[in-house]
Protein backbone atom coordinates (compact mmCIF):
# COMPACT_ATOMS: atom_id res chain seq x y z
CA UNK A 1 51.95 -41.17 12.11
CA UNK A 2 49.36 -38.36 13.44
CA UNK A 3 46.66 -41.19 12.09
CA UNK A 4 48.12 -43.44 14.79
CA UNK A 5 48.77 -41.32 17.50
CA UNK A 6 45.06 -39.83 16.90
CA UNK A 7 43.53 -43.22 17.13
CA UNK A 8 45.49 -44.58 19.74
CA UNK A 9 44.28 -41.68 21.84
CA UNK A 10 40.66 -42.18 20.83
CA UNK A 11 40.91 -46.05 21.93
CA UNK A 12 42.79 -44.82 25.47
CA UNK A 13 40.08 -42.77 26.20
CA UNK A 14 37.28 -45.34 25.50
CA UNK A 15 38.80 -48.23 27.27
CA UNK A 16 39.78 -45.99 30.16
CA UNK A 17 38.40 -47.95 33.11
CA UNK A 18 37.84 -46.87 36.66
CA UNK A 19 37.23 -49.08 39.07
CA UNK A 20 37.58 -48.38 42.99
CA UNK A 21 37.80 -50.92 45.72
CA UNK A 22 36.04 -48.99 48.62
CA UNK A 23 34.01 -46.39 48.92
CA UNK A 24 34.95 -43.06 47.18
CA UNK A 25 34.94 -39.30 48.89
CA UNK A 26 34.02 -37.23 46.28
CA UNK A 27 37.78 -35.25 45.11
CA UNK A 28 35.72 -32.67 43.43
CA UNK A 29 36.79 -29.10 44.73
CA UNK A 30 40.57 -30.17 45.15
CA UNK A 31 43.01 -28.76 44.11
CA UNK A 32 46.21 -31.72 42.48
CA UNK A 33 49.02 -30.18 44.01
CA UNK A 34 51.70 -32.96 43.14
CA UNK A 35 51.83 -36.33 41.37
CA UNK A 36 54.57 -39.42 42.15
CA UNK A 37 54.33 -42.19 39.65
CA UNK A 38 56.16 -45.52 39.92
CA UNK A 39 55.80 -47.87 37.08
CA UNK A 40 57.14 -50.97 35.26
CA UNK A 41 58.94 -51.04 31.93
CA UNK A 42 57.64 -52.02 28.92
CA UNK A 43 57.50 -55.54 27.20
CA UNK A 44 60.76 -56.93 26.56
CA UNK A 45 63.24 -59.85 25.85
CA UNK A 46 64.69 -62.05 28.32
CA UNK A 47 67.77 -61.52 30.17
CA UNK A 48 69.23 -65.12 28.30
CA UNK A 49 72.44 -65.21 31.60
CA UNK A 50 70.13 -64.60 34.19
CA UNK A 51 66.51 -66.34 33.40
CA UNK A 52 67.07 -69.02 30.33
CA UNK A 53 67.66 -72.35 31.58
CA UNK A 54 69.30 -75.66 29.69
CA UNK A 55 66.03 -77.21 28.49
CA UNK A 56 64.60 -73.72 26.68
CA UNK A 57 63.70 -74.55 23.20
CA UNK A 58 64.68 -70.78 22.88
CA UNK A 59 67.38 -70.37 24.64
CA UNK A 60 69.36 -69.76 21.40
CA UNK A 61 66.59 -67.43 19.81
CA UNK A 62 67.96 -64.13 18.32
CA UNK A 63 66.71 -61.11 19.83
CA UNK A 64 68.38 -58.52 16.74
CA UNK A 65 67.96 -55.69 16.45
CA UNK A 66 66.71 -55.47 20.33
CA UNK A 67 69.27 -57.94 22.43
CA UNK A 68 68.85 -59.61 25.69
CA UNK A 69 66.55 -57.80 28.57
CA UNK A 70 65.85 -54.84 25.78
CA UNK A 71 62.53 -53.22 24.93
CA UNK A 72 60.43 -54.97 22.32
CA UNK A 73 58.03 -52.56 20.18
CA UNK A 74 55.00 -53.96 21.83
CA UNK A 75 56.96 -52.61 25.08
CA UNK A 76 58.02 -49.11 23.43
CA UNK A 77 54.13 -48.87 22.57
CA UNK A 78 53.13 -49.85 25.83
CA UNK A 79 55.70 -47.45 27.68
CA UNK A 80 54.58 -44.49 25.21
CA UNK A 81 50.85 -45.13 25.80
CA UNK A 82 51.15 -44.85 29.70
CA UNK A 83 52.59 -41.21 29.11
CA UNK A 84 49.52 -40.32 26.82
CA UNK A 85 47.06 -42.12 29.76
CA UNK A 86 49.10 -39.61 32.47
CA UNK A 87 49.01 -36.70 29.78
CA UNK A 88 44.94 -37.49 29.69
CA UNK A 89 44.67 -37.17 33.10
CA UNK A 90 46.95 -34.60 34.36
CA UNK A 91 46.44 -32.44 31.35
CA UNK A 92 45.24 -29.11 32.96
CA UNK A 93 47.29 -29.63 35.89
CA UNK A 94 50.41 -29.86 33.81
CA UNK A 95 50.04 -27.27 31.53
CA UNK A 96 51.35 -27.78 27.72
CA UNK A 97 54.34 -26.44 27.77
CA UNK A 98 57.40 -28.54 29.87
CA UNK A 99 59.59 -26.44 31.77
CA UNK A 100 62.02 -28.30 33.73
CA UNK A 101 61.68 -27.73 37.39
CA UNK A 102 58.13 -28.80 37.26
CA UNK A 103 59.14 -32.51 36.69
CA UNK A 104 61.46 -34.71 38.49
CA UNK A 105 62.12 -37.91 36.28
CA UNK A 106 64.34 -40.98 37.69
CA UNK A 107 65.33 -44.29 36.65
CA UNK A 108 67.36 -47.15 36.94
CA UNK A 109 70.29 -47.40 35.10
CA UNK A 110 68.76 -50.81 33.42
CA UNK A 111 68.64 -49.53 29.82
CA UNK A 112 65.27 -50.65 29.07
CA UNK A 113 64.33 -48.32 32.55
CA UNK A 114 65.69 -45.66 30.62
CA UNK A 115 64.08 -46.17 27.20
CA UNK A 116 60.74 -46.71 29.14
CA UNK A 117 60.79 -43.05 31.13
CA UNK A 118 61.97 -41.65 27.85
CA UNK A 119 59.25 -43.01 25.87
CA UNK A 120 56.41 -42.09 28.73
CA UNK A 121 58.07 -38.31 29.09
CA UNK A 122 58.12 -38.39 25.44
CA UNK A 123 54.55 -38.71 25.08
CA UNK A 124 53.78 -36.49 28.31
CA UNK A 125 55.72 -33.53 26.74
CA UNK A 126 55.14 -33.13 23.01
CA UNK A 127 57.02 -29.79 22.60
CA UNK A 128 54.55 -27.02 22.77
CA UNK A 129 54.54 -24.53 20.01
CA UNK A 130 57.30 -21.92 21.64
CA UNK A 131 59.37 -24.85 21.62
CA UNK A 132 58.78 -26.89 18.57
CA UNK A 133 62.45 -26.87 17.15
CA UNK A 134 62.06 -29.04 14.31
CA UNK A 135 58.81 -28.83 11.96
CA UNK A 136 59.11 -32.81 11.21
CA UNK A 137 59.84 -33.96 15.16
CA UNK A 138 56.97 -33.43 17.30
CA UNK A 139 59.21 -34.63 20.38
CA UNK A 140 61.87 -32.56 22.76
CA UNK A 141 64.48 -33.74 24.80
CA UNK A 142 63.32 -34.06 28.83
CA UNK A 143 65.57 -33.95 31.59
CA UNK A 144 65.99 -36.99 33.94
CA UNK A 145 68.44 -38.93 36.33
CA UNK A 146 69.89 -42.59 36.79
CA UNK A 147 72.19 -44.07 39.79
CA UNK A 148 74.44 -46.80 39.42
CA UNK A 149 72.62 -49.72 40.76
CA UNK A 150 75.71 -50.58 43.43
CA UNK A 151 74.79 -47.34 45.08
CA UNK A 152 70.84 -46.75 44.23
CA UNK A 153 69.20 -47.05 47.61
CA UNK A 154 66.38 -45.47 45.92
CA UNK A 155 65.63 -48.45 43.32
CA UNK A 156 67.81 -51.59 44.31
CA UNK A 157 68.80 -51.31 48.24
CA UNK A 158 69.42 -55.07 47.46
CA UNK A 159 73.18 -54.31 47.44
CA UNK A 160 73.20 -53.25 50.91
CA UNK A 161 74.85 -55.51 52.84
CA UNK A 162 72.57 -54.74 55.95
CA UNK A 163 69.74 -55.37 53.49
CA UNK A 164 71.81 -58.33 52.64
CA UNK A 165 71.95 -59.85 56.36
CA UNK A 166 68.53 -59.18 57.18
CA UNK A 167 67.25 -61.07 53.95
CA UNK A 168 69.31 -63.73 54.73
CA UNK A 169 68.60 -63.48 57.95
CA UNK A 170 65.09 -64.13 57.65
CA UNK A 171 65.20 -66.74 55.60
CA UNK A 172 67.44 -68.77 57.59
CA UNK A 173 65.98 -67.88 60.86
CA UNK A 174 62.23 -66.98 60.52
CA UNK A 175 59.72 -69.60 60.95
CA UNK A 176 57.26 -68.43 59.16
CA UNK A 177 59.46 -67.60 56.34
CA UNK A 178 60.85 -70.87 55.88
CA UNK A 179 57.96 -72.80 56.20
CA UNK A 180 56.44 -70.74 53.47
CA UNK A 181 59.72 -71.27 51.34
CA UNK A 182 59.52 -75.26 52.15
CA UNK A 183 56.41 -75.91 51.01
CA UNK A 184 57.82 -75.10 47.52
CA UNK A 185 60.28 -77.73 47.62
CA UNK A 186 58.77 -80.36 45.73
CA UNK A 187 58.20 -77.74 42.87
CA UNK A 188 61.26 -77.25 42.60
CA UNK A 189 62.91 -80.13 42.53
CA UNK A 190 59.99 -80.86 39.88
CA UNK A 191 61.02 -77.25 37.88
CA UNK A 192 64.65 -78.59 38.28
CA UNK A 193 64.10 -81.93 36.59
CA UNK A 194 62.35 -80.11 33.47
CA UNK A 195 64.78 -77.06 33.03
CA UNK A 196 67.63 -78.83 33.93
CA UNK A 197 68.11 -76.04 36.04
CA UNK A 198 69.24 -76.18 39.60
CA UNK A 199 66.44 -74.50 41.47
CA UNK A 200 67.06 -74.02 45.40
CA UNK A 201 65.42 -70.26 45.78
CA UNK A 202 61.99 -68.46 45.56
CA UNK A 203 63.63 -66.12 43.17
CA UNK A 204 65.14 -68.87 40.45
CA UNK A 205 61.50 -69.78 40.22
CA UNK A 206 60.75 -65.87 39.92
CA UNK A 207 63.60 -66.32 37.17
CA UNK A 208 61.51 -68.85 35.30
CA UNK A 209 57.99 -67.68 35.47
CA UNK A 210 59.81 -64.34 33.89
CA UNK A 211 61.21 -66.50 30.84
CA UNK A 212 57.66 -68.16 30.18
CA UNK A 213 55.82 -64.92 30.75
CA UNK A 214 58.49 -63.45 28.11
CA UNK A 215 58.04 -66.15 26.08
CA UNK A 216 54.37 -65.84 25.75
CA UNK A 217 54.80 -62.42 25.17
CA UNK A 218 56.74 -62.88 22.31
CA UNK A 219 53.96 -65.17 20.47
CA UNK A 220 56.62 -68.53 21.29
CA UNK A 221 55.13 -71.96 21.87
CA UNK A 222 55.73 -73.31 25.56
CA UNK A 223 56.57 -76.34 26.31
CA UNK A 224 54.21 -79.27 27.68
CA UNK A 225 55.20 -79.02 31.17
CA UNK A 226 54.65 -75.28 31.62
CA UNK A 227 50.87 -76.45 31.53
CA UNK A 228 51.41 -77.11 35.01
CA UNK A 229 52.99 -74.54 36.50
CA UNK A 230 52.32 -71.45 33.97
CA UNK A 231 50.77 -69.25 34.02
CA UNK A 232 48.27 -69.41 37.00
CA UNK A 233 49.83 -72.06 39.26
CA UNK A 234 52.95 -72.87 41.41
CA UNK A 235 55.16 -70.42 39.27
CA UNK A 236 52.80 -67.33 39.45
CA UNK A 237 52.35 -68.05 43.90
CA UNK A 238 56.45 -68.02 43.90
CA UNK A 239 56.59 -64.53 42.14
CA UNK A 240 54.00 -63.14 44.69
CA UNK A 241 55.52 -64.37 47.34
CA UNK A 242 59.49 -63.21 46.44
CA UNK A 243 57.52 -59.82 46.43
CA UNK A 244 56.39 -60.24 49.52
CA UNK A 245 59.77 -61.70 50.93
CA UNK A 246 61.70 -58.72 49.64
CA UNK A 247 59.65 -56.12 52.11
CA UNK A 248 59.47 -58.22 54.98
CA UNK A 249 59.00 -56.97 58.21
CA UNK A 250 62.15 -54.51 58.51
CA UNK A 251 63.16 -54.89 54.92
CA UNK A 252 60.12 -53.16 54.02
CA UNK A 253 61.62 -49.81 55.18
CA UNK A 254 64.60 -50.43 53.53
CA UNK A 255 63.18 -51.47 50.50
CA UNK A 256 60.03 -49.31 49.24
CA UNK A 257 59.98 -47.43 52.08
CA UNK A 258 63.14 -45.70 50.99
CA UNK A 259 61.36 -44.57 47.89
CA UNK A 260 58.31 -43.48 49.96
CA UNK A 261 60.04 -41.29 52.15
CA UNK A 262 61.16 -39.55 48.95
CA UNK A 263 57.95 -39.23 47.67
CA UNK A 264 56.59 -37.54 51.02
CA UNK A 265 59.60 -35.31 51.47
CA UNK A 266 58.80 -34.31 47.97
CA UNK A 267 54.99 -33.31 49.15
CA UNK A 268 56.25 -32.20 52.53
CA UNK A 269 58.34 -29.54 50.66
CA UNK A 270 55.31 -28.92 48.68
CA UNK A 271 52.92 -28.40 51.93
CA UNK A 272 55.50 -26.36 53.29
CA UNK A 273 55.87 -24.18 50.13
CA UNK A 274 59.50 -24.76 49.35
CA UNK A 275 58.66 -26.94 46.45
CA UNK A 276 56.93 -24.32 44.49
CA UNK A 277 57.10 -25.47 40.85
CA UNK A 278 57.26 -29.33 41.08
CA UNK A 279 53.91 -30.69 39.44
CA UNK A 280 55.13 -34.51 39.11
CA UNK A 281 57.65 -37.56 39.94
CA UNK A 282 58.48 -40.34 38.17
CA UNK A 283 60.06 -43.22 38.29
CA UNK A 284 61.11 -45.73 36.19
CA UNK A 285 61.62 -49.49 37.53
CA UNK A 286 61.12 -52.53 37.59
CA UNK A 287 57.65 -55.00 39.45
CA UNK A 288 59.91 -55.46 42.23
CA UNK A 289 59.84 -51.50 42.52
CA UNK A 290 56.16 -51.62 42.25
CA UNK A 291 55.57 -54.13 44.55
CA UNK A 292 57.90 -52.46 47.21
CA UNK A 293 55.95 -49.31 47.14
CA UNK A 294 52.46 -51.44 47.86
CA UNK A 295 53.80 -52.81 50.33
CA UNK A 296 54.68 -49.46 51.96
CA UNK A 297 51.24 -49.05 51.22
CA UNK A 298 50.00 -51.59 52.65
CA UNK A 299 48.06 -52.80 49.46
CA UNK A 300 47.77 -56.04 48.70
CA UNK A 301 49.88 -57.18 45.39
CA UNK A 302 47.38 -60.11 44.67
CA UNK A 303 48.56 -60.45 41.19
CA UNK A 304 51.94 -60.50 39.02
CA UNK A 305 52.58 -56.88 37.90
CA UNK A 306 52.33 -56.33 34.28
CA UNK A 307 54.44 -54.07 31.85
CA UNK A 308 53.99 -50.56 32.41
CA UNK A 309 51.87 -51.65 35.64
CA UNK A 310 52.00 -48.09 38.13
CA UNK A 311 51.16 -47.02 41.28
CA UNK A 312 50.35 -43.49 41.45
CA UNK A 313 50.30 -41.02 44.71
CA UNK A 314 48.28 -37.84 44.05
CA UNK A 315 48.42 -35.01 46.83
CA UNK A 316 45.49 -32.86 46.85
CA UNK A 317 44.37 -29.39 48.56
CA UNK A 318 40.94 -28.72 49.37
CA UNK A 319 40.26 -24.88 51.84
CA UNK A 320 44.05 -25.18 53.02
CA UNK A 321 44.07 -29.03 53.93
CA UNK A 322 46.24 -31.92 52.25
CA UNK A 323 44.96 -35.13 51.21
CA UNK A 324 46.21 -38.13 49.71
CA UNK A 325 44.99 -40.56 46.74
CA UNK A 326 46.77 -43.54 45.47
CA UNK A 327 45.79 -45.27 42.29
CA UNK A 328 46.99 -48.64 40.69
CA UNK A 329 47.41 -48.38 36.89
CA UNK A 330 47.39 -52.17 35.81
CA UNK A 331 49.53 -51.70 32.69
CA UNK A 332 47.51 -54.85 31.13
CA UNK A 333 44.29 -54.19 30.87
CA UNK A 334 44.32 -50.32 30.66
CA UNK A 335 42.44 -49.86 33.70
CA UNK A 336 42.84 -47.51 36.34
CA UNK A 337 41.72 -48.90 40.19
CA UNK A 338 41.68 -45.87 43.33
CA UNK A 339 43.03 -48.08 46.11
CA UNK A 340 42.38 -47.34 50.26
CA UNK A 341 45.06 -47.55 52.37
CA UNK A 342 43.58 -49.94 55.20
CA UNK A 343 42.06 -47.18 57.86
CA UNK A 344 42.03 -44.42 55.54
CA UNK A 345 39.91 -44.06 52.62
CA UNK A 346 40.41 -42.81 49.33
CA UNK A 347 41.06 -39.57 49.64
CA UNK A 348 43.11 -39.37 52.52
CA UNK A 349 43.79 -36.85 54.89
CA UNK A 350 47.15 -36.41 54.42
CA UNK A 351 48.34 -36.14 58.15
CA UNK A 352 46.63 -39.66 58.68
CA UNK A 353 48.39 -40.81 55.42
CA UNK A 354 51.75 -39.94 57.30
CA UNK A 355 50.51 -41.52 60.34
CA UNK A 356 49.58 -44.53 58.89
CA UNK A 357 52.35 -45.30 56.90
CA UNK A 358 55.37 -44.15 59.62
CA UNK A 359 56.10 -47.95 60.11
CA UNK A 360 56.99 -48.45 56.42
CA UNK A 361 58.16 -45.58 55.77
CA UNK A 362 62.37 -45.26 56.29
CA UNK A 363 64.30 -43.28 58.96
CA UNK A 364 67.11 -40.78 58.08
CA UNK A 365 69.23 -43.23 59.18
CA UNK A 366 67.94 -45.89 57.00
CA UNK A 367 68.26 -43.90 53.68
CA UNK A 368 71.55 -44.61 53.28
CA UNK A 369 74.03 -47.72 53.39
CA UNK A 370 77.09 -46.71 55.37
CA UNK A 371 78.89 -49.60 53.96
CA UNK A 372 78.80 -48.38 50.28
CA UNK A 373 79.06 -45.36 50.87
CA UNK A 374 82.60 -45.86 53.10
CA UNK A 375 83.57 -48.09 49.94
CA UNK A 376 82.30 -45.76 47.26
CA UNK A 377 84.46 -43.08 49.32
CA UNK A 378 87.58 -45.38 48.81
CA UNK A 379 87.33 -45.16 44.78
């Protein structure tokens, strides 16, 4: 076991990447004052209700001992070796030995969320020796925090029902929207005819693209007709674009931009001082989470989102003044990119980070759903 975890830290370190996709201000002589990390899960298994459809050869394939939507060990692995890449990099900043208020850890409540965070903090925070508590576990139990996803604002503001109105709303009403949705149609009346699926929405062809990606993942022969579609093609542009429909225009502050304002109360408090101890955020999720907080961003998601795929906000201090650097952790390869916010660059001052994020970024107002909250009263 210490064979593996030694090599697999060797190998991290080698392929290590950094890439950066403007021109970099040299961070040296700043201080890392707090870290926010939102990531992906790990590989897993499909979600058989939600994304199989009639024609899958696999459709009756036994996940045991995992189940449906569950962690795979190639996703446990991939989960645990993000926490030794964010160990690698924060390791002086962080300190060896975890003591709770300097971490705030969050997840969904989807259990393979859960088992992800656990497996990253897991790796982050081998117990130092003043807390090694048994000689044959070199792990400790970390502190974090799940909502029920009814009422998680922070993770799944889908259930809002003003989210709910404005989604709809734009796709019934916006031009631009449903032109973009239109010229899909013939793929999915083709995607219909081959699942047997009925496939009206952006997001049941999201649902399939996730089965074949799964699929793959799982070493399983696609059919004929994926050829077509999978995995560059028709399939992939549909998954961009429900990312891109999902923070459109207003929804963009209710989606990611919920998350964001967290994430910069978080490093107002530390600015401020109040926040004394707090060293790092995370937060477990799903691409859709991801994808939200780029858009926030205002970074271009040109890609599907990978397992374990992050996007990581770094506040630094340099003679008294803030600034801001956000990285992209591609999950698959291990490569780390330093992204600019568009009229910024990469290290940010973080005044103009504020600035230039304000329109993305939600209002007290919109951090909280009035409707669930009046029926989550009623309980």
């Amino acid at each position: 076991m210490e064979k593996f975890q030694c090599d697999l830290g060797i190998a991290l370190i080698f392929c290590f990447g950094l890439l950066t996709t403007c021109i970099a201000i040299q961070s040296q002589g700043t201080k890392l004052r707090l870290v926010s990390a939102i990531f992906r899960h790990g590989d897993r298994t499909i979600e058989k209700n939600v994304e199989s459809y009639p024609n899958d050869p696999y459709k009756n394939y036994n996940f045991y001992p995992d189940g449906n939507g569950q962690l795979t060990n190639a996703g446990k692995r991939r989960a645990y070796q993000l926490g030794l890449i964010l160990r690698n990099r924060y390791n002086s900043f962080l300190g060896k030995v975890y003591y709770q208020p300097n971490i705030y850890a969050q997840s969904t409540e989807v259990v393979r969320t859960k088992m992800s965070l656990e497996l990253v903090l897991a790796a982050l925070y081998p117990p130092a020796d003043v807390q090694k508590w048994n000689s044959l576990l070199p792990w400790q139990p970390v502190d974090f925090i799940y909502t029920n996803a009814t009422y998680d604002e922070l993770f799944t503001p889908y259930w809002c029902p003003k989210y709910i109105r404005l989604y709809d709303d734009m796709l019934q009403n916006n031009e631009i929207i449903k032109k973009k949705v239109a010229d899909f149609a013939s793929v999915m009346k083709r995607v219909s005819i081959y699942t047997r699926r009925n496939i009206t929405t952006i997001f049941d062809l999201f649902d399939i693209y996730e089965t074949l990606e799964l699929e793959t993942a799982l070493g399983l022969r696609l059919p004929e007709w994926t050829q077509s579609f999978f995995p560059n093609g028709a399939l992939m542009d549909a998954k961009l674009l429900q990312y891109d429909l999902l923070s459109y225009g207003i929804l963009n502050k209710l989606n990611g931009g919920v998350l964001l304002r967290k994430i910069i109360n978080d490093m107002n408090e530390v600015v401020n001082g109040t926040l004394k101890d707090r060293k790092l955020n995370l937060f477990s999720g799903h691409d859709l989470n991801v994808a939200a907080i780029m858009h926030t961003l205002n970074i271009s998601c040109e890609n599907v989102l990978r397992y374990t795929s992050s996007i990581i906000i770094e506040l630094h201090e340099k003679n008294g003044e803030f600034f801001v650097k956000v990285i992209h952790y591609l999950g698959i390869p291990s490569t780390i990119i330093e992204k600019c916010i568009p009229g910024c660059e990469i290290l940010c001052p973080y005044d103009k980070f504020i600035q230039l994020t304000s329109a993305s970024t939600a209002t007290n107002d919109e951090l909280e759903c009035p409707e669930l909250l009046s029926v989550n009263a009623n309980i």
